[in-house]
PDB file of N, CA and C in Angstrom:
ATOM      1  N   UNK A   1       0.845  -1.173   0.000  1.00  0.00           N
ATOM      2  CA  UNK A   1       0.000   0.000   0.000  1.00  0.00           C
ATOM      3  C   UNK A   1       0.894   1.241   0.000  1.00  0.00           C
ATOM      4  N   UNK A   2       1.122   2.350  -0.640  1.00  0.00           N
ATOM      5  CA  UNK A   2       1.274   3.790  -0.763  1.00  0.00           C
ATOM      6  C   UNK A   2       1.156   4.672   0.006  1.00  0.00           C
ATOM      7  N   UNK A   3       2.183   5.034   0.506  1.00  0.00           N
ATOM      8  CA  UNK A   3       1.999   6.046   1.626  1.00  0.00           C
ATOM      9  C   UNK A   3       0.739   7.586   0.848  1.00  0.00           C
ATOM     10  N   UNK A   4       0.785   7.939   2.369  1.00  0.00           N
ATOM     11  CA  UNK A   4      -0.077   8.805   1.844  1.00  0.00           C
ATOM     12  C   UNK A   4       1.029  10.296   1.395  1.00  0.00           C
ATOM     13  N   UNK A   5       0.755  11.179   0.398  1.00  0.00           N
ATOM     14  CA  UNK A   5       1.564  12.263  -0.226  1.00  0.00           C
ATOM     15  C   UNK A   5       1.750  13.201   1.346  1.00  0.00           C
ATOM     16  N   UNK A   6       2.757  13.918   1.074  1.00  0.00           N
ATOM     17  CA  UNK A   6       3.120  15.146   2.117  1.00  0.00           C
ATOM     18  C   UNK A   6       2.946  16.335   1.680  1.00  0.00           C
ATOM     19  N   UNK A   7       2.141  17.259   2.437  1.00  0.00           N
ATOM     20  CA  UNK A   7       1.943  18.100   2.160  1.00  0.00           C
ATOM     21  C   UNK A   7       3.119  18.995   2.377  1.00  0.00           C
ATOM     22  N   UNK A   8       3.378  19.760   1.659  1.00  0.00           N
ATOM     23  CA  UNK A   8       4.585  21.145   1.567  1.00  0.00           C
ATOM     24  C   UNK A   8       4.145  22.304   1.583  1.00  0.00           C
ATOM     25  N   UNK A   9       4.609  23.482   2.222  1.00  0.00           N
ATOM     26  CA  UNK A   9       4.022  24.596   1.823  1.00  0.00           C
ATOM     27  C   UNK A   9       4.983  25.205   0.857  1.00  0.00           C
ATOM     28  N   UNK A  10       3.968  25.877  -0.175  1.00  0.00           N
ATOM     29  CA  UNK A  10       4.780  26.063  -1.510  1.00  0.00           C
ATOM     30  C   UNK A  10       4.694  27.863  -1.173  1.00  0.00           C
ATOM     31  N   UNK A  11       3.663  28.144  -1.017  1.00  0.00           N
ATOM     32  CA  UNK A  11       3.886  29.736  -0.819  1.00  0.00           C
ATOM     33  C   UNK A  11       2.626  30.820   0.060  1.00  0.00           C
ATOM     34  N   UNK A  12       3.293  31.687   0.464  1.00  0.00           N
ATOM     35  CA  UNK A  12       2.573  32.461   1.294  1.00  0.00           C
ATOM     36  C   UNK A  12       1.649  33.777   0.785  1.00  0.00           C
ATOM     37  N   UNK A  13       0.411  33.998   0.505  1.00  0.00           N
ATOM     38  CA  UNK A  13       0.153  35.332   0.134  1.00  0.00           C
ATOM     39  C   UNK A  13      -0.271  36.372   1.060  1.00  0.00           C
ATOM     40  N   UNK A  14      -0.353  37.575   1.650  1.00  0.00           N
ATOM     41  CA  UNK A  14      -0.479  37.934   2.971  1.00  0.00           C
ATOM     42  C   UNK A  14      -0.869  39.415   1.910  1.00  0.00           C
ATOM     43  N   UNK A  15      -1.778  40.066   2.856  1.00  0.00           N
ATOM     44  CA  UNK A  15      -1.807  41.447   3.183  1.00  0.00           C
ATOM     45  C   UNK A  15      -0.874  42.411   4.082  1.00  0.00           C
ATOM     46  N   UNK A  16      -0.471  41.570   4.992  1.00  0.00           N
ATOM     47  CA  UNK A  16      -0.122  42.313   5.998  1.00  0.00           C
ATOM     48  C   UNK A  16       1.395  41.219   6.191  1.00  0.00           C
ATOM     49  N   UNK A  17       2.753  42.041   5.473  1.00  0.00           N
ATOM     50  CA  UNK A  17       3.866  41.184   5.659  1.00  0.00           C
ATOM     51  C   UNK A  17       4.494  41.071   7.134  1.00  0.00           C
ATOM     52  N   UNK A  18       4.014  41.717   7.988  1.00  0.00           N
ATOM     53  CA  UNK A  18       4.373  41.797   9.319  1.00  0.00           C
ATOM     54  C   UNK A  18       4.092  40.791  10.365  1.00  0.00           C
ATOM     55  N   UNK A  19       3.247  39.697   9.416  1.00  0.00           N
ATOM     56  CA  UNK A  19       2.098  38.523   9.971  1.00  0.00           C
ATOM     57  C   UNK A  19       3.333  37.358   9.385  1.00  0.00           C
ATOM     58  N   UNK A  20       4.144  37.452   8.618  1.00  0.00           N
ATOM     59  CA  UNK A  20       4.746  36.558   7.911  1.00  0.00           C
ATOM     60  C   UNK A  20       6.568  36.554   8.961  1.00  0.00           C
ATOM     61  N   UNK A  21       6.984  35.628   8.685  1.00  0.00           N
ATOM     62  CA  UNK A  21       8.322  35.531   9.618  1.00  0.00           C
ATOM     63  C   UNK A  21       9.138  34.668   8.964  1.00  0.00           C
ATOM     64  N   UNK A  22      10.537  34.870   8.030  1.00  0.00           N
ATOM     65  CA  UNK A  22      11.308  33.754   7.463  1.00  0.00           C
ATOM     66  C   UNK A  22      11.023  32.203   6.365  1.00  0.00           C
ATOM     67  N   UNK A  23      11.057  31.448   7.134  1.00  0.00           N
ATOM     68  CA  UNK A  23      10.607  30.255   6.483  1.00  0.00           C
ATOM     69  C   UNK A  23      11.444  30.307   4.776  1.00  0.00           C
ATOM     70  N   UNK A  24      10.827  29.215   3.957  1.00  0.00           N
ATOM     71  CA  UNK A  24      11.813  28.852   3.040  1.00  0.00           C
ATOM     72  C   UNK A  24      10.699  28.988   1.674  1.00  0.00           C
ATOM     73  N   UNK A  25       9.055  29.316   2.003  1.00  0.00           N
ATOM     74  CA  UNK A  25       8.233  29.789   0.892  1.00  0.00           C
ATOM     75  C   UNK A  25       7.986  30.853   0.736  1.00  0.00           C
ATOM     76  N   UNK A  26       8.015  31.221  -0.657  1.00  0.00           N
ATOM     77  CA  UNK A  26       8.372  32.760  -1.257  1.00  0.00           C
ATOM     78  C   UNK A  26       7.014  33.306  -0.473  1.00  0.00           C
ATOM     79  N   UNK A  27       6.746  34.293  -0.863  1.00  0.00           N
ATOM     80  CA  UNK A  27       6.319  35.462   0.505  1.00  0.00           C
ATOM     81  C   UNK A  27       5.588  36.254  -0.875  1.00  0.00           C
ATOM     82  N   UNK A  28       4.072  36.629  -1.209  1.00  0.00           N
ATOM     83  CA  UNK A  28       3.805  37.502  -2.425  1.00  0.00           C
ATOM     84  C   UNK A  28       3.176  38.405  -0.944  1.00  0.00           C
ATOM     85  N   UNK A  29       3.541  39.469  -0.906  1.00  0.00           N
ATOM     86  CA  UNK A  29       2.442  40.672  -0.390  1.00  0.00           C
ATOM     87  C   UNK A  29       1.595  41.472  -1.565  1.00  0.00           C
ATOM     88  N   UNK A  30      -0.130  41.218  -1.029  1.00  0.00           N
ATOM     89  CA  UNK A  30      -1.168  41.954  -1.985  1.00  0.00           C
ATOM     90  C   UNK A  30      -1.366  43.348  -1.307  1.00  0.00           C
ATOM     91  N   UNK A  31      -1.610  44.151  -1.548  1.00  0.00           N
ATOM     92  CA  UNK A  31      -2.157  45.926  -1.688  1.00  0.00           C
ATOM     93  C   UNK A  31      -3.677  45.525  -0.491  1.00  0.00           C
ATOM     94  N   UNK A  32      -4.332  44.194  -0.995  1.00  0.00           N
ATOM     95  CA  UNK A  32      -5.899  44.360  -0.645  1.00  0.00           C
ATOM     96  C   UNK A  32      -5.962  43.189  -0.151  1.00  0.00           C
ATOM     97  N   UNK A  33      -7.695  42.196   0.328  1.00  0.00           N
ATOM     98  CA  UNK A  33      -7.471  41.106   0.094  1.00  0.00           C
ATOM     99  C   UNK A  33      -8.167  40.349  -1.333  1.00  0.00           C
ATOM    100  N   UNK A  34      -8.562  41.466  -2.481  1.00  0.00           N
ATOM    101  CA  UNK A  34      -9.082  41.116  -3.758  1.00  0.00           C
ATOM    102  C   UNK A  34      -7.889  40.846  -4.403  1.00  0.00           C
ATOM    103  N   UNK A  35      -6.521  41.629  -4.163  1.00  0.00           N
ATOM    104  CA  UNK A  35      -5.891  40.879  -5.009  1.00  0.00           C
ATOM    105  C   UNK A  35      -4.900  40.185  -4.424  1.00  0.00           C
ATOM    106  N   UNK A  36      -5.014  39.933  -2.744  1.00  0.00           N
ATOM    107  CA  UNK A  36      -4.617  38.720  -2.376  1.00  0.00           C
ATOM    108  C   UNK A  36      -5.221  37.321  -3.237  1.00  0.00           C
ATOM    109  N   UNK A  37      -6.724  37.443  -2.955  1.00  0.00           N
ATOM    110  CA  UNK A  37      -7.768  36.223  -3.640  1.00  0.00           C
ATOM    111  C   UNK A  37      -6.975  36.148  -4.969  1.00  0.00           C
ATOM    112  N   UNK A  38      -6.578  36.850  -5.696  1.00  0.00           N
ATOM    113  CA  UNK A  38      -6.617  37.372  -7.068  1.00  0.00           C
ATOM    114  C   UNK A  38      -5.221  36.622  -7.348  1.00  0.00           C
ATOM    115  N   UNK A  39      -4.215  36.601  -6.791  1.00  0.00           N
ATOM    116  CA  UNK A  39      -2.975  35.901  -6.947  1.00  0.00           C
ATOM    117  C   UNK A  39      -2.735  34.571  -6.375  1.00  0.00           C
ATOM    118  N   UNK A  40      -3.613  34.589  -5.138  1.00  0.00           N
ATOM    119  CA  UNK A  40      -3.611  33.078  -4.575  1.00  0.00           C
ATOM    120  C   UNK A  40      -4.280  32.138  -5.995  1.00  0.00           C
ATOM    121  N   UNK A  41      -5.116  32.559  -6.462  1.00  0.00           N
ATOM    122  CA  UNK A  41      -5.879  31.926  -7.214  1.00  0.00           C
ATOM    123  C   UNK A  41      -5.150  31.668  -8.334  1.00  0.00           C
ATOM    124  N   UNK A  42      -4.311  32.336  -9.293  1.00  0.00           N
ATOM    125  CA  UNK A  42      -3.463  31.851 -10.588  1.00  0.00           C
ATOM    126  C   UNK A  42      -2.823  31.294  -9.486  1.00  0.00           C
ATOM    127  N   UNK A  43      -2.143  31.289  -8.422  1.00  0.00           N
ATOM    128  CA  UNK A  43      -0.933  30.657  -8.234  1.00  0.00           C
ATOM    129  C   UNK A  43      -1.396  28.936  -8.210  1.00  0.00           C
ATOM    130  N   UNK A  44      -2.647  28.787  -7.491  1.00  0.00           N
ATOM    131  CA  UNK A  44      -3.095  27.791  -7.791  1.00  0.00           C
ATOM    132  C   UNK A  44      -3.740  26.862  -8.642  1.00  0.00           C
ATOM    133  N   UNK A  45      -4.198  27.606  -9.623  1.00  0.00           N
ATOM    134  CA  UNK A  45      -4.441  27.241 -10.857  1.00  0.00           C
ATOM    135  C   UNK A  45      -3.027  26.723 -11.471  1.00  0.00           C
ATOM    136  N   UNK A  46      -1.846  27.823 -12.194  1.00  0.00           N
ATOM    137  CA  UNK A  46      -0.719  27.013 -12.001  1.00  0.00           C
ATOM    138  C   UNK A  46      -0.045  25.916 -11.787  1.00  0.00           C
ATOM    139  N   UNK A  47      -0.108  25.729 -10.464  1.00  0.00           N
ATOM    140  CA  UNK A  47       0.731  24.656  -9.839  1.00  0.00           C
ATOM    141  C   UNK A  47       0.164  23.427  -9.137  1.00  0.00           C
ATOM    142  N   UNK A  48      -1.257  23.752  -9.101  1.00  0.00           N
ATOM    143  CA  UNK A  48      -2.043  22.944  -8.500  1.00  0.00           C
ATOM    144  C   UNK A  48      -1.910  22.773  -6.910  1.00  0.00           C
ATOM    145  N   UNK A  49      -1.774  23.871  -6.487  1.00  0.00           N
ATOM    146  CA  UNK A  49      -1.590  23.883  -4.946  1.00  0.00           C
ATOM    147  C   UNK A  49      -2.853  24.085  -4.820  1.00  0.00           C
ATOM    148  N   UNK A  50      -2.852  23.822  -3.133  1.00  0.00           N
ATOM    149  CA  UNK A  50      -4.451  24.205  -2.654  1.00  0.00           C
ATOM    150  C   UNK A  50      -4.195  25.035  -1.519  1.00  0.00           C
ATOM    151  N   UNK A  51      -5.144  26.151  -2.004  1.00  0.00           N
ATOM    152  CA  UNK A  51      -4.939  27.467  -0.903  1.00  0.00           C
ATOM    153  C   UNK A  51      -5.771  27.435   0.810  1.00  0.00           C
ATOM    154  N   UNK A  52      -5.107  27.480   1.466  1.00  0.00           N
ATOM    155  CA  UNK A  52      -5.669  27.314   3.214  1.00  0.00           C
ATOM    156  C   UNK A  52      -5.341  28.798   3.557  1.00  0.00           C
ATOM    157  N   UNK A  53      -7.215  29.564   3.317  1.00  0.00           N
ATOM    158  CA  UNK A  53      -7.324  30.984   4.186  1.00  0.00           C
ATOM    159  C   UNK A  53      -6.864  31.130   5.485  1.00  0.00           C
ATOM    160  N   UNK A  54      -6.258  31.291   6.387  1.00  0.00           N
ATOM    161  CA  UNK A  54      -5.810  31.447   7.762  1.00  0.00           C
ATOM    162  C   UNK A  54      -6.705  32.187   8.163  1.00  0.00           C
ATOM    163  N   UNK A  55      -7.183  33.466   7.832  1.00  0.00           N
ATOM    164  CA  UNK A  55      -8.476  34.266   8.468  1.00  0.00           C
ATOM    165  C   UNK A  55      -8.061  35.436   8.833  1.00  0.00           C
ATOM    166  N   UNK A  56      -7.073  35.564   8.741  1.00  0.00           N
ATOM    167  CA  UNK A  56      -6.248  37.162   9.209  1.00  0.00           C
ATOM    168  C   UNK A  56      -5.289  37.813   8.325  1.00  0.00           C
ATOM    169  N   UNK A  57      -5.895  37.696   6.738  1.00  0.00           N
ATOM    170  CA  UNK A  57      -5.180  38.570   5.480  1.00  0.00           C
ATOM    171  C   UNK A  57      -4.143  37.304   4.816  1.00  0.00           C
ATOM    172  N   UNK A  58      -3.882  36.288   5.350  1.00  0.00           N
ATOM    173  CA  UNK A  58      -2.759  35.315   5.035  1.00  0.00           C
ATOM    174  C   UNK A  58      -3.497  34.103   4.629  1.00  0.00           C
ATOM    175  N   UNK A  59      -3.449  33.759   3.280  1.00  0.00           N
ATOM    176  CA  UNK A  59      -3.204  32.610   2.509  1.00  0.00           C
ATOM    177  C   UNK A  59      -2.380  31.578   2.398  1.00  0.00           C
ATOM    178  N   UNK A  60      -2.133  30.423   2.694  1.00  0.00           N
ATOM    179  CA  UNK A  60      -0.951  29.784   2.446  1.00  0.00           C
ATOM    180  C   UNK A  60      -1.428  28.655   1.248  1.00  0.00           C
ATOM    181  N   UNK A  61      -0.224  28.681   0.572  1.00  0.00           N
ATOM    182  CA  UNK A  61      -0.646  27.519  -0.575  1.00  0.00           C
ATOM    183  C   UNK A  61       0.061  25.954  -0.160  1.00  0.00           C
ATOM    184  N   UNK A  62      -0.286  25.033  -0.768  1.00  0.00           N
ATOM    185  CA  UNK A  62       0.124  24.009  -0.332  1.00  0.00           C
ATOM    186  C   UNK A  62       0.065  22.965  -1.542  1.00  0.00           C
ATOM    187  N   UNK A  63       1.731  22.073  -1.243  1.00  0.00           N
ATOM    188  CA  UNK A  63       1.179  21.024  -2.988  1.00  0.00           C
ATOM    189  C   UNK A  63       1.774  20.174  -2.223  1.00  0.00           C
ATOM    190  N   UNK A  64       1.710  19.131  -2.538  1.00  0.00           N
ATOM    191  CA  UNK A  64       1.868  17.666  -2.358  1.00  0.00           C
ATOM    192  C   UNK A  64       3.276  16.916  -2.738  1.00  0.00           C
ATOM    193  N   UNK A  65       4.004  16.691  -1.806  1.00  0.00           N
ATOM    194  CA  UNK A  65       5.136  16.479  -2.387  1.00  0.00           C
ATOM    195  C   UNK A  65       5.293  14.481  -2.355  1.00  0.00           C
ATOM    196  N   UNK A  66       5.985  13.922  -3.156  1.00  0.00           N
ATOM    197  CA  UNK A  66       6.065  13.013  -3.221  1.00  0.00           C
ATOM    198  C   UNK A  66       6.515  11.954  -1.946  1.00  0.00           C
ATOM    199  N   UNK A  67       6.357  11.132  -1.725  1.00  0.00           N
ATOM    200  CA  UNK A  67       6.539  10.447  -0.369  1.00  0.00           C
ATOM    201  C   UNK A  67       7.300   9.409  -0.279  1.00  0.00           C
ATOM    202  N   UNK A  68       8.060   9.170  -1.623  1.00  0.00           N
ATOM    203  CA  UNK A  68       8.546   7.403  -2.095  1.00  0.00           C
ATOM    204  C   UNK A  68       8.590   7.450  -2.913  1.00  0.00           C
ATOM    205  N   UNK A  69       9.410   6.155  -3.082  1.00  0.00           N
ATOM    206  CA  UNK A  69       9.973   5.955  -4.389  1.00  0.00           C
ATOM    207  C   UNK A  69       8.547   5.013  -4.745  1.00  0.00           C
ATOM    208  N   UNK A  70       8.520   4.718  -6.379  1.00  0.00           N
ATOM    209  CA  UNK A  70       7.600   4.036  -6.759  1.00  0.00           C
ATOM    210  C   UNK A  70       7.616   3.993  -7.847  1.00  0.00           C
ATOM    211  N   UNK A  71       6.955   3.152  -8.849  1.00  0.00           N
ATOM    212  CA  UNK A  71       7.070   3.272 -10.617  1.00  0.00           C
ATOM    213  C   UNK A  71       5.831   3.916 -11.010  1.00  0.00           C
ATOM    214  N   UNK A  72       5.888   3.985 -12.126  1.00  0.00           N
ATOM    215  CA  UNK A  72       4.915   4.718 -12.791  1.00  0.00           C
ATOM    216  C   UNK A  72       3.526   4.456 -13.176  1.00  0.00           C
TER     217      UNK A  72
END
């Protein structure tokens, strides 16, 4: 049986960069939260991440990283 995938965080979108601290995913600051929505959304379209609202101007995206080796 297949482990289950790991989630990664691929990137952060925030209103407010003062809410954000280091870490190793790129960092987009929006003007609003329309074009927070507005960039979370291509970014995920894109890459196929899935965006988790936090509730306080900050978006985080998230993709699935592989877990094992395995064939095709």
């Amino acid at each position: 049986m297949a482990d289950a995938p790991t989630p990664v965080m691929f990137a952060i979108v925030t209103t407010n960069e003062k809410t954000v601290h280091g870490g190793m995913a790129p960092v987009f600051v929006a003007q609003d939260e329309a074009e927070r929505d507005r960039i979370a959304m291509w970014l995920t379209r894109i890459t196929n991440a899935i965006a988790h609202d936090l509730h306080n101007g900050t978006v985080i995206l998230t993709v699935n990283a592989a877990s094992g080796t395995g064939g095709s």
